[in-house]
Protein backbone atom coordinates (compact mmCIF):
# COMPACT_ATOMS: atom_id res chain seq x y z
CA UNK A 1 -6.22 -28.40 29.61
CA UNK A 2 -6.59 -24.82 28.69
CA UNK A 3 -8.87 -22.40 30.76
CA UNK A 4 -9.81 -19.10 29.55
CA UNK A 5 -11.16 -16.58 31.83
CA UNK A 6 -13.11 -13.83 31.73
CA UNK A 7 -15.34 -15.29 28.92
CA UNK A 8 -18.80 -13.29 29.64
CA UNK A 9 -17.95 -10.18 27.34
CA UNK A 10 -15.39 -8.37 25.36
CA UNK A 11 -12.17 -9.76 24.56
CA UNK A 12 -13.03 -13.08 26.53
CA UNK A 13 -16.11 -13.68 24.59
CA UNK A 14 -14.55 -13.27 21.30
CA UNK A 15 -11.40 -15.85 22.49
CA UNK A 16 -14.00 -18.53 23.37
CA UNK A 17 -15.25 -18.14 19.96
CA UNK A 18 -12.17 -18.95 18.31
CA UNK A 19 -12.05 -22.36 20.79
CA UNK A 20 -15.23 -22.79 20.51
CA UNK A 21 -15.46 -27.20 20.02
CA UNK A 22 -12.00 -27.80 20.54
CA UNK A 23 -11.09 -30.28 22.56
CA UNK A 24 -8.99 -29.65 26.38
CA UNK A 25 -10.71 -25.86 26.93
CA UNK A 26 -12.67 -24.51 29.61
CA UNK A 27 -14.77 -21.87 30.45
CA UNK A 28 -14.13 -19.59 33.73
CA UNK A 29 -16.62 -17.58 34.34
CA UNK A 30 -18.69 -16.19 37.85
CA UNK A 31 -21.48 -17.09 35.72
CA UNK A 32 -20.78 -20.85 34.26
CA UNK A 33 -24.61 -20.93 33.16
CA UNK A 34 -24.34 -18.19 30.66
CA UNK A 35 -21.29 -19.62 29.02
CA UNK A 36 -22.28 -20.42 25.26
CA UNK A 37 -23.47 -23.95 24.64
CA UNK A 38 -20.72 -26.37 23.66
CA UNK A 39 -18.01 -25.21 25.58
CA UNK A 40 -17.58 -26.92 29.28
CA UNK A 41 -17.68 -23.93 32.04
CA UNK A 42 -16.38 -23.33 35.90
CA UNK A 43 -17.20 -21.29 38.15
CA UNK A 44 -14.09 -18.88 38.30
CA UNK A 45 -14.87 -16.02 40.74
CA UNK A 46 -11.72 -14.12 41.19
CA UNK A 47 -13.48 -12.34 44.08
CA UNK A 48 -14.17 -15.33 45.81
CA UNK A 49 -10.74 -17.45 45.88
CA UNK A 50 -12.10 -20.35 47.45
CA UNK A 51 -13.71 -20.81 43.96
CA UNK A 52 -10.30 -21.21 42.42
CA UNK A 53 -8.81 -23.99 43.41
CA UNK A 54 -11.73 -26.25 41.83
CA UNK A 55 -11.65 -24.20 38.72
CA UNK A 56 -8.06 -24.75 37.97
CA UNK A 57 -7.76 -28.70 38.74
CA UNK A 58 -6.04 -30.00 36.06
CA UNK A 59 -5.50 -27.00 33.89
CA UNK A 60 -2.07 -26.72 32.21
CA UNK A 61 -2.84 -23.39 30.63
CA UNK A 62 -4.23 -20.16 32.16
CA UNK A 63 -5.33 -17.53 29.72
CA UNK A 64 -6.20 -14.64 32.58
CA UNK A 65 -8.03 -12.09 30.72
CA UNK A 66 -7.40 -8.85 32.75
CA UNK A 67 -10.17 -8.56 35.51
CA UNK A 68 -10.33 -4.70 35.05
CA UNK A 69 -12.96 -2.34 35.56
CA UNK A 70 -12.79 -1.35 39.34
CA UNK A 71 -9.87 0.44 41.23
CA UNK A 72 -6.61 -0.79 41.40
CA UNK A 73 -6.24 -2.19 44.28
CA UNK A 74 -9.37 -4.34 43.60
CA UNK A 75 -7.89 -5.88 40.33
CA UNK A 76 -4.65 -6.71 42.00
CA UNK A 77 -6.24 -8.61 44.36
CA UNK A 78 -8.08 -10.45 41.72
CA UNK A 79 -4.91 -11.01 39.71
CA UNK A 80 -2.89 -12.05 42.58
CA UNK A 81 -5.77 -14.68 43.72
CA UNK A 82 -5.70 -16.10 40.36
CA UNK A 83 -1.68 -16.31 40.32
CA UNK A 84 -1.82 -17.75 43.63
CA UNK A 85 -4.06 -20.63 42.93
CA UNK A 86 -2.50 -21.29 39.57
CA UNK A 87 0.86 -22.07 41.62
CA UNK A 88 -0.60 -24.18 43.85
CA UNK A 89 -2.95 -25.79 41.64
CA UNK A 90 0.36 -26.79 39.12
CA UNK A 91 -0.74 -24.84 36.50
CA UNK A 92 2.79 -24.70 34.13
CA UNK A 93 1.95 -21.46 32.21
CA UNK A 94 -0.21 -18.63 32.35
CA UNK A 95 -1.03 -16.21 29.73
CA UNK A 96 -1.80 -12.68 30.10
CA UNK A 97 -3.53 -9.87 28.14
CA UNK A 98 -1.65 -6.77 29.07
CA UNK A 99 -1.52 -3.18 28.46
CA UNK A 100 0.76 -1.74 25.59
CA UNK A 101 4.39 -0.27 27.01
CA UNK A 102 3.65 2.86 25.66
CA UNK A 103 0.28 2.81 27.64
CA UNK A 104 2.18 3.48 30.95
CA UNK A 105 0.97 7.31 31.30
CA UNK A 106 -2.44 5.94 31.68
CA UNK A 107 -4.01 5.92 34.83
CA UNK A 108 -5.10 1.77 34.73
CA UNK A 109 -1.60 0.93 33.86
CA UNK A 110 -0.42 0.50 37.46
CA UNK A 111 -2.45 -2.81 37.74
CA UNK A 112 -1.25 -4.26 34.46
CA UNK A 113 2.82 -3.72 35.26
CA UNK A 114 1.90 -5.09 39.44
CA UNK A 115 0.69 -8.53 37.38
CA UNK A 116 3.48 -8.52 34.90
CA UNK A 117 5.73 -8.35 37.61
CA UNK A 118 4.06 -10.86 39.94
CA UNK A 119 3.74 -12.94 37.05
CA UNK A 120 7.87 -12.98 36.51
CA UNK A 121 8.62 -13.31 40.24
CA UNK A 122 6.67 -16.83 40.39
CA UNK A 123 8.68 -19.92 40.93
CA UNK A 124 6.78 -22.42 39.19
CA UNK A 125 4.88 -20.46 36.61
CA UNK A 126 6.17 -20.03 32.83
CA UNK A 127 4.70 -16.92 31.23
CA UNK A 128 3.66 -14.67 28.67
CA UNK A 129 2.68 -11.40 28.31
CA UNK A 130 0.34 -9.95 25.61
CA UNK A 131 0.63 -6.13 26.08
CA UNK A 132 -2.51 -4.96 24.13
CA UNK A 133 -3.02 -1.76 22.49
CA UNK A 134 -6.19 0.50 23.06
CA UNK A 135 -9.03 -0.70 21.01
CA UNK A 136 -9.95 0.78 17.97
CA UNK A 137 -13.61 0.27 19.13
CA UNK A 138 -12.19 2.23 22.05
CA UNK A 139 -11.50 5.06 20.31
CA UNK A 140 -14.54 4.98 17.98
CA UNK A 141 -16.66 5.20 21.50
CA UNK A 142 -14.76 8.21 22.98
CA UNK A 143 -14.32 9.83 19.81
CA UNK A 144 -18.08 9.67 18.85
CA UNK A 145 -19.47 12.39 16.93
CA UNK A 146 -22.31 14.23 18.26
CA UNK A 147 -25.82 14.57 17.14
CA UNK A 148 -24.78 17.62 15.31
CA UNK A 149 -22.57 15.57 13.13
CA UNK A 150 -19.46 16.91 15.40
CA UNK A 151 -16.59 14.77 16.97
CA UNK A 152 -15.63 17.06 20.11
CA UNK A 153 -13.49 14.68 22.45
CA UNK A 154 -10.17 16.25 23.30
CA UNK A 155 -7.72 14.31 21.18
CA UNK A 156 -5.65 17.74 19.87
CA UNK A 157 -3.54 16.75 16.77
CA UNK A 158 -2.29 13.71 19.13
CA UNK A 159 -3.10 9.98 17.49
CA UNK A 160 -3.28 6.31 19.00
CA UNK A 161 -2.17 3.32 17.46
CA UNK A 162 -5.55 1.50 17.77
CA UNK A 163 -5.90 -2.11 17.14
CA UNK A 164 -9.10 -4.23 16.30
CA UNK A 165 -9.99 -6.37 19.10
CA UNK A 166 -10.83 -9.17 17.00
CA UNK A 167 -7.08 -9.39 15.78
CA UNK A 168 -5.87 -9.19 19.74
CA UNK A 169 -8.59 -12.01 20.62
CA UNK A 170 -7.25 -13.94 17.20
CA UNK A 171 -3.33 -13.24 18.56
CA UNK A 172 -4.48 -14.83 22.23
CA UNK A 173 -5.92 -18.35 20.71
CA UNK A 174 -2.49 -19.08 18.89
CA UNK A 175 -0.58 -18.28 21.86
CA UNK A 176 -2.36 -20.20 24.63
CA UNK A 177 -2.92 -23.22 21.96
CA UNK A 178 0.94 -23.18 21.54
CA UNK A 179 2.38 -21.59 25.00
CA UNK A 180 5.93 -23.34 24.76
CA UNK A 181 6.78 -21.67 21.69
CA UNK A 182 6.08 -17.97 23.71
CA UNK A 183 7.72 -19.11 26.87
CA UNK A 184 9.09 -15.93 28.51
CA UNK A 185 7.91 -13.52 25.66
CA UNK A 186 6.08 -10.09 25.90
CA UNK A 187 4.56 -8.90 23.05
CA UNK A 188 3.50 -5.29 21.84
CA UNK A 189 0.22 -5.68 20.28
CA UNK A 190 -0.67 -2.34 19.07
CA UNK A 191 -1.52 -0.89 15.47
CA UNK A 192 0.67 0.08 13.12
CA UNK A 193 -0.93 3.20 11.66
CA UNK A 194 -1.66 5.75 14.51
CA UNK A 195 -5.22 7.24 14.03
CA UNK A 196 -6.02 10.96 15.49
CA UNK A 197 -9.43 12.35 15.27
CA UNK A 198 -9.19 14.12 11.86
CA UNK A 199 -9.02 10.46 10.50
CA UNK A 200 -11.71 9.15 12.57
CA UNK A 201 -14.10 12.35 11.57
CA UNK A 202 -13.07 11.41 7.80
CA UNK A 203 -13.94 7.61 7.70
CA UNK A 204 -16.83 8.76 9.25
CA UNK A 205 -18.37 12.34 7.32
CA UNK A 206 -17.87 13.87 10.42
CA UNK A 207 -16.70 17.12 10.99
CA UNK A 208 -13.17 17.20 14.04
CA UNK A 209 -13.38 20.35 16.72
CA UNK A 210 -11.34 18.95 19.76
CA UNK A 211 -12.62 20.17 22.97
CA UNK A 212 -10.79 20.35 26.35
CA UNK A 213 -10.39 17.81 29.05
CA UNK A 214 -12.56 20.07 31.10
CA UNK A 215 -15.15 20.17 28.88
CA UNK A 216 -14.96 16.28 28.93
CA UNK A 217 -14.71 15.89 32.38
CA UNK A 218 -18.08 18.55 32.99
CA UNK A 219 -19.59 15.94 30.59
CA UNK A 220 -18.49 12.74 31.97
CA UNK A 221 -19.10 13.57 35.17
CA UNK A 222 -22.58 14.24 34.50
CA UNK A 223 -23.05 11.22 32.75
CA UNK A 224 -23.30 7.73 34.50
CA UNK A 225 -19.61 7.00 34.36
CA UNK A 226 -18.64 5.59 37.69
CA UNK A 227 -16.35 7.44 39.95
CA UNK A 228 -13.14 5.42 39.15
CA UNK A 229 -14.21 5.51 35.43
CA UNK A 230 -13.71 9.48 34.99
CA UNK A 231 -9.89 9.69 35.31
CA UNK A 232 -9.68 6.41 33.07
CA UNK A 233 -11.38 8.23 30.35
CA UNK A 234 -9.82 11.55 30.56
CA UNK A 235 -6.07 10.05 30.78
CA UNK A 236 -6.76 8.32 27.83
CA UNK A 237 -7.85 11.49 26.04
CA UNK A 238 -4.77 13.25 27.58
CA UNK A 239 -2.20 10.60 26.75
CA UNK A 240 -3.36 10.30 23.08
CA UNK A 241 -3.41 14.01 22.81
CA UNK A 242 0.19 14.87 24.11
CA UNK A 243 1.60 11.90 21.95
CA UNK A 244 2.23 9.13 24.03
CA UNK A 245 -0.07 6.78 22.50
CA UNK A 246 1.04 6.71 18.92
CA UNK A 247 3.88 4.48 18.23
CA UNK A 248 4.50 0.36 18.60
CA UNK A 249 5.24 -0.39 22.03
CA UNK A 250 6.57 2.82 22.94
CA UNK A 251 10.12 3.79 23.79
CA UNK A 252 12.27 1.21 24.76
CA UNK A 253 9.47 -1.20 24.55
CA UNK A 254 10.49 -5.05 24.47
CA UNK A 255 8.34 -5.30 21.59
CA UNK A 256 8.32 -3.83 18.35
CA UNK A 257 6.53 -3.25 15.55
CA UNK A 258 5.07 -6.20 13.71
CA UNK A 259 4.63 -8.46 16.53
CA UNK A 260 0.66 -8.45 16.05
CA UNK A 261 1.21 -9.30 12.06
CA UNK A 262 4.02 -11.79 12.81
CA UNK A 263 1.07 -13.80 15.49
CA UNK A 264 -1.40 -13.39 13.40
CA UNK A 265 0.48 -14.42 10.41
CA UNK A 266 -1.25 -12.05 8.26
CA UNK A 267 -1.87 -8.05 8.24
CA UNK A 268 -3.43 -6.83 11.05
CA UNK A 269 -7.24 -5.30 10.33
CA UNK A 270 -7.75 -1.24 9.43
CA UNK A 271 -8.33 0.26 12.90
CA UNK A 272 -10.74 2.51 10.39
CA UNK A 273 -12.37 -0.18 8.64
CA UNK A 274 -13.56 -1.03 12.12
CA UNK A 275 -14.71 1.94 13.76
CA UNK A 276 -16.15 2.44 10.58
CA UNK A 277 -18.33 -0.63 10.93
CA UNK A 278 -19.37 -0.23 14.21
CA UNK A 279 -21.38 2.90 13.36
C-alpha cells in the first residue's frame, strides 16, 4: 500500500491526481472528507500522533509531502512524528519531497536537511529523497508585476532555476510507484534554464526595475504575510539575487543536472511557459 500525504493542496493535490483510481493508494489527510471522490482517505494529522499509527497500518510506502508552512521547530516535530510511526508501524520505505542543495542559504532549509538526516539515521526505513527546486509558480507570485505594468521584487541580475510543479508532482508518482529502483537515492529536481526577472518581465510585457529587500520587507510586512512568512520571502529574494539559486543542485550537490528529465523520461516543462499561463 502506498500513502500519500499532504493531499489537500499544492504539490499533494496534484500527486493524488496522477494516482487517482489506482489500486493500493491512500489518502492522508487532517481532513479525509475533502479528499476527492474515488480515492480511499485517513485521517493523517501530523499534529496529533496518536492519529498515525491507524493511518499507516499496512502501508508499505510513505510519500511525506513536506508539512511546511509554520516555524521550524513545528515542522520537525511533524516530520519526526511521521518518521516515528512509520518505523513502528513497518513501513519499508518512505519518500520525501525535499528542498534543492543549492537551496541551503534559505531560511526554511534547516527543516528539510533535520528530515533528510533523520530519515538516513533510521534503522528500518529505506529512503529517498526528492530535493525540489523553487517553483516556477513561486517565482511568478513574488515576481508579480504591479498594476502599473512594473515587476519591482528585488531579484538584481541574480536568476533561479525554477521548475514547474506539475513536472515535480509527475517525478514523485514514478518514484513512490517504483521505490526499490530509488532505494538510497537523492535527487536534484531543479530547472535547467535559470530565469531572472528580465525574463519573467519579457514572457510577460512587463517592464523589470528591481527594488530593495527593504522596500520588500516595508511591503510585506504591511501585508498579511504571517510573522514567520516575512524572512521566508525575503531570503528567497536575497538568495536568488546574490546567485545562489541558479544552477542544478548547487555545488557539490549529489545530484546533477538532468535528474528531473531522466524521471520524467521526457524534457522537463518551460519554467516560462508556466508563469506565463498562470497570468
Amino acid at each position: 500500500m502506498l500513502l500519500v500525504t499532504g493531499v489537500n493542496g499544492g504539490l499533494g493535490a496534484l500527486v493524488l491526481a496522477h494516482l487517482a483510481g489506482r489500486e493500493g493508494v491512500v489518502a492522508g489527510s487532517r481532513t479525509p472528507a475533502k479528499v476527492p471522490a474515488g480515492t480511499p482517505a485517513r485521517l493523517v494529522d501530523f499534529d496529533r500522533p496518536d492519529t498515525l499509527a491507524e493511518a499507516f497500518d499496512g502501508v508499505r510506502t510513505l510519500l511525506l509531502i513536506s508539512a511546511g508552512a509554520a516555524e521550524d521547530d513545528v515542522v520537525i516535530a511533524r516530520h519526526g512524528a511521521a518518521i516515528e510511526a512509520a518505523e513502528r508501524a513497518g513501513v519499508e520505505h518512505v519518500v520525501y519531497t525535499s528542498l534543492s542543495g543549492d537551496g541551503d542559504h534559505l531560511p526554511y532549509a534547516l527543516a528539510h536537511r533535520w528530515t533528510e538526516r533523520r530519515l538516513r539515521s533510521s534503522a528500518t526505513l529505506s529512503w529517498t529523497v526528492l530535493r525540489n527546486g523553487l517553483y516556477a509558480e513561486l517565482l511568478g507570485a513574488i515576481a508579480a508585476p504591479g498594476p502599473d505594468g512594473v515587476i519591482t521584487a528585488p531579484l538584481g541580475d541574480g536568476k533561479l532555476a525554477a521548475v514547474a510543479r506539475a513536472d515535480l508532482a509527475e517525478a514523485a508518482v514514478r518514484v513512490a510507484l517504483e521505490p526499490g529502483t530509488h532505494r538510497g537515492r537523492t535527487y536534484e529536481l531543479v530547472g535547467e534554464r535559470a530565469l531572472g526577472g528580465a525574463e519573467v518581465a519579457a514572457a510577460l510585457g512587463a517592464e523589470y526595475r528591481p527594488g530593495r529587500l527593504a522596500d520588500a520587507r516595508t511591503a510585506l510586512v504591511a501585508s498579511d504575510a504571517r510573522d514567520f512568512q516575512v524572512p521566508m520571502v525575503l531570503g528567497t529574494y536575497s538568495a536568488i539575487a546574490h546567485g545562489f539559486l541558479a544552477g542544478p543542485g548547487g555545488p557539490g550537490g549529489p545530484g546533477g543536472p538532468g535528474d528531473l528529465a531522466a524521471l520524467l523520461g521526457r524534457e522537463p516543462r518551460p519554467a516560462l511557459e508556466v508563469i506565463a499561463a498562470g497570468r
